[in-house]
Protein backbone atom coordinates (compact mmCIF):
# COMPACT_ATOMS: atom_id res chain seq x y z
CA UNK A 1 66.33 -104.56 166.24
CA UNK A 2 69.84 -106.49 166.35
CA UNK A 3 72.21 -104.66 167.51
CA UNK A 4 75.93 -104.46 166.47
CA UNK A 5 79.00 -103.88 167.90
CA UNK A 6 79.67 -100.25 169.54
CA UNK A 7 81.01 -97.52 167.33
CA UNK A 8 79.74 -99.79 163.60
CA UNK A 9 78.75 -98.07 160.96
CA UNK A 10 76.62 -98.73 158.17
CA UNK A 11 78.99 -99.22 155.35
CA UNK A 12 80.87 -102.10 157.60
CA UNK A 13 77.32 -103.73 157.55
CA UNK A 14 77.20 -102.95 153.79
CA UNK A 15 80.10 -104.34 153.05
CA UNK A 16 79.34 -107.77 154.76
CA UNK A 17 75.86 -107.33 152.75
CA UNK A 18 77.99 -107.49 149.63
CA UNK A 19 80.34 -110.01 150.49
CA UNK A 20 77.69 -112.05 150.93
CA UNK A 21 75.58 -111.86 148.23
CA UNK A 22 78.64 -112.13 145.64
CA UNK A 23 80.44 -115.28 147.37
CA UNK A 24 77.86 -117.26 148.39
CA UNK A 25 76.54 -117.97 145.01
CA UNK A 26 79.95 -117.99 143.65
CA UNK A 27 80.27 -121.22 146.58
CA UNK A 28 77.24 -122.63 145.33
CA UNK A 29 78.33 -122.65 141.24
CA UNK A 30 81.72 -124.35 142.18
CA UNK A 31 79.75 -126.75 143.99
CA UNK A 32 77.49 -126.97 140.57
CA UNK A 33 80.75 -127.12 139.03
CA UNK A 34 81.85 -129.63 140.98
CA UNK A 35 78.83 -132.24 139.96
CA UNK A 36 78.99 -131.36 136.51
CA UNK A 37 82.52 -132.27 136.14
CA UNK A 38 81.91 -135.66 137.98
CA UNK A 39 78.88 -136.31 136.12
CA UNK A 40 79.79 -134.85 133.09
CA UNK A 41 76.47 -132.63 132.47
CA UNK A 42 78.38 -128.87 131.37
CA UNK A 43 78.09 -126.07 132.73
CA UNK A 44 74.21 -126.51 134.00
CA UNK A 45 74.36 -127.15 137.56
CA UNK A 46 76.62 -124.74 138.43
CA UNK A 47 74.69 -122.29 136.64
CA UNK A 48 71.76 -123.36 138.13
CA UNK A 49 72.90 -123.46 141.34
CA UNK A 50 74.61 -120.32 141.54
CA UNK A 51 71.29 -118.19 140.00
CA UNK A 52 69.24 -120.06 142.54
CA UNK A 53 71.51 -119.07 145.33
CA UNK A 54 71.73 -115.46 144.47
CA UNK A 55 67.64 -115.19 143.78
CA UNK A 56 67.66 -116.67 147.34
CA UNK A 57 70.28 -114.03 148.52
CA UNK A 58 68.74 -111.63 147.13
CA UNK A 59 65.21 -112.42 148.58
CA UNK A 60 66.57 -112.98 152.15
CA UNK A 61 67.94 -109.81 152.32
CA UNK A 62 65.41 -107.76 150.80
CA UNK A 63 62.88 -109.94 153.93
CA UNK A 64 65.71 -108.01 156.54
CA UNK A 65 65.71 -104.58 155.08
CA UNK A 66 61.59 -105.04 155.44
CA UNK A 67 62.05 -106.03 158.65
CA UNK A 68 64.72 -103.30 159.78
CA UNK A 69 62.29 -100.37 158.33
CA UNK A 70 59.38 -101.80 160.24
CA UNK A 71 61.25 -101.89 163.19
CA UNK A 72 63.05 -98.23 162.59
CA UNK A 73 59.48 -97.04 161.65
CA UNK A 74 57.89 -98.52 164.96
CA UNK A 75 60.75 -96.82 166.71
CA UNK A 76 60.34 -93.15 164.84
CA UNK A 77 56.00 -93.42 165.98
CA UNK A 78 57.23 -94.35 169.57
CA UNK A 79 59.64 -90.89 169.70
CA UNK A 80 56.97 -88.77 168.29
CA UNK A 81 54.44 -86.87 170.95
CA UNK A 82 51.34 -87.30 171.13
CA UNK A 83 49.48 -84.64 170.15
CA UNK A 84 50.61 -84.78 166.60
CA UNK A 85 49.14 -83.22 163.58
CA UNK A 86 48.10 -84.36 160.61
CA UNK A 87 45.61 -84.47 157.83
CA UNK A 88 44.26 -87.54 158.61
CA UNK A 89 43.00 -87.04 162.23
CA UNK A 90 39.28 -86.68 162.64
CA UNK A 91 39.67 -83.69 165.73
CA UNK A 92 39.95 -80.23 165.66
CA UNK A 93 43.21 -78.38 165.02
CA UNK A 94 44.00 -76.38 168.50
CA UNK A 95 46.37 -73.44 168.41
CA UNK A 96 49.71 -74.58 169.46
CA UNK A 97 51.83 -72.89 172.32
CA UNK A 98 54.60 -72.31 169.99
CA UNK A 99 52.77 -69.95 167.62
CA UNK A 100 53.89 -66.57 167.51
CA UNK A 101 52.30 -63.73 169.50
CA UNK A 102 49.68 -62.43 166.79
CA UNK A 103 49.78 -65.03 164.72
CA UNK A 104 46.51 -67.52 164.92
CA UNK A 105 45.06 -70.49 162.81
CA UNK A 106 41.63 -69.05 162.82
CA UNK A 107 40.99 -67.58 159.13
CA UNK A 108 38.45 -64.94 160.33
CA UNK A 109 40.87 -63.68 162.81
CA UNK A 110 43.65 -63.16 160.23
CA UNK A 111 41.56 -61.45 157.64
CA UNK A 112 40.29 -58.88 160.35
CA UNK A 113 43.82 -58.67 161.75
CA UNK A 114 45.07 -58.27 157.85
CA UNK A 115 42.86 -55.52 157.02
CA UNK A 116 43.71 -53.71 160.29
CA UNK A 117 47.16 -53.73 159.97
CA UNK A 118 46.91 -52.56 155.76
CA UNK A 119 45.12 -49.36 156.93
CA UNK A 120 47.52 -48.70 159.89
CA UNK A 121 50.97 -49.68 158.00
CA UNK A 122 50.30 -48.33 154.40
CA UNK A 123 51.13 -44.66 154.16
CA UNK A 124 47.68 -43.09 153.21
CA UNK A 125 48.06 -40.92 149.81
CA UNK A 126 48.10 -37.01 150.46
CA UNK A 127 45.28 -35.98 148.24
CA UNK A 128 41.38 -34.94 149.75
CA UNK A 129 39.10 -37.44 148.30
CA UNK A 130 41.30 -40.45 149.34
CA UNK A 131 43.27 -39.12 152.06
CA UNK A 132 43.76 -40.51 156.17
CA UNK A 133 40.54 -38.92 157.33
CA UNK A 134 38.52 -40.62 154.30
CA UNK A 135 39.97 -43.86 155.51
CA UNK A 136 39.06 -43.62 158.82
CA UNK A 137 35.41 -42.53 157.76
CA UNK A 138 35.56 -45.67 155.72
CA UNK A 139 36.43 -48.09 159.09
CA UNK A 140 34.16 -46.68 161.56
């Protein structure tokens, strides 16, 4: 990727951008204008060649800002670790050493861990028929 001076910014390099694409066309229809006063033909080659120089402007620099996101996008897969996830990878998902303590990616493990936790968390209701000792009857 071309590099610019130290400490520029992006709207010095948008600027330029614009500068560009406004006064080079506006060279090439004086030019035009130029011929068609010496040959006498109106207004059509300057028109002419102004559009065609700002269709070419305009193509040039959309080629560079292809080129600069293929390059910044090359860049970003280069900085990213290897053992990425995503959707589209064929192997199996491992649990990651960041996870939480308790916390896993297996779904059997968090139901059972889910319905563990609801009887010990929930206060149990104080009545017989549905009270802590019918609960545990229910569990074991």
């Amino acid at each position: 990727m071309a590099s610019g001076l130290v400490g520029n910014n992006g709207s010095e390099d948008g600027l330029a951008k614009a500068i560009e694409i406004v006064v080079t066309p506006a060279i090439f229809a004086a030019a035009g204008f130029g011929l068609d006063r010496w040959w006498g033909t109106g207004p059509w080659l300057a028109l002419g060649f102004g559009m065609t120089a700002f269709m070419v402007k305009l193509i040039v620099e959309w080629y560079r800002y292809v080129e600069r996101m293929q390059m910044h996008e090359q860049e970003m897969a280069a900085s990213r670790p290897a053992e990425r996830r995503s959707i589209d990878r064929d192997t199996d998902l491992d649990e990651p050493a960041s996870l939480p303590t308790g916390v896993s990616l297996d779904v059997d493990a968090d139901a059972d861990s889910r319905s563990l936790r609801g009887t010990a968390e929930t206060p149990q209701p104080a009545d017989s028929e549905t009270g802590p000792t019918a609960t545990a009857r229910q569990h074991s």
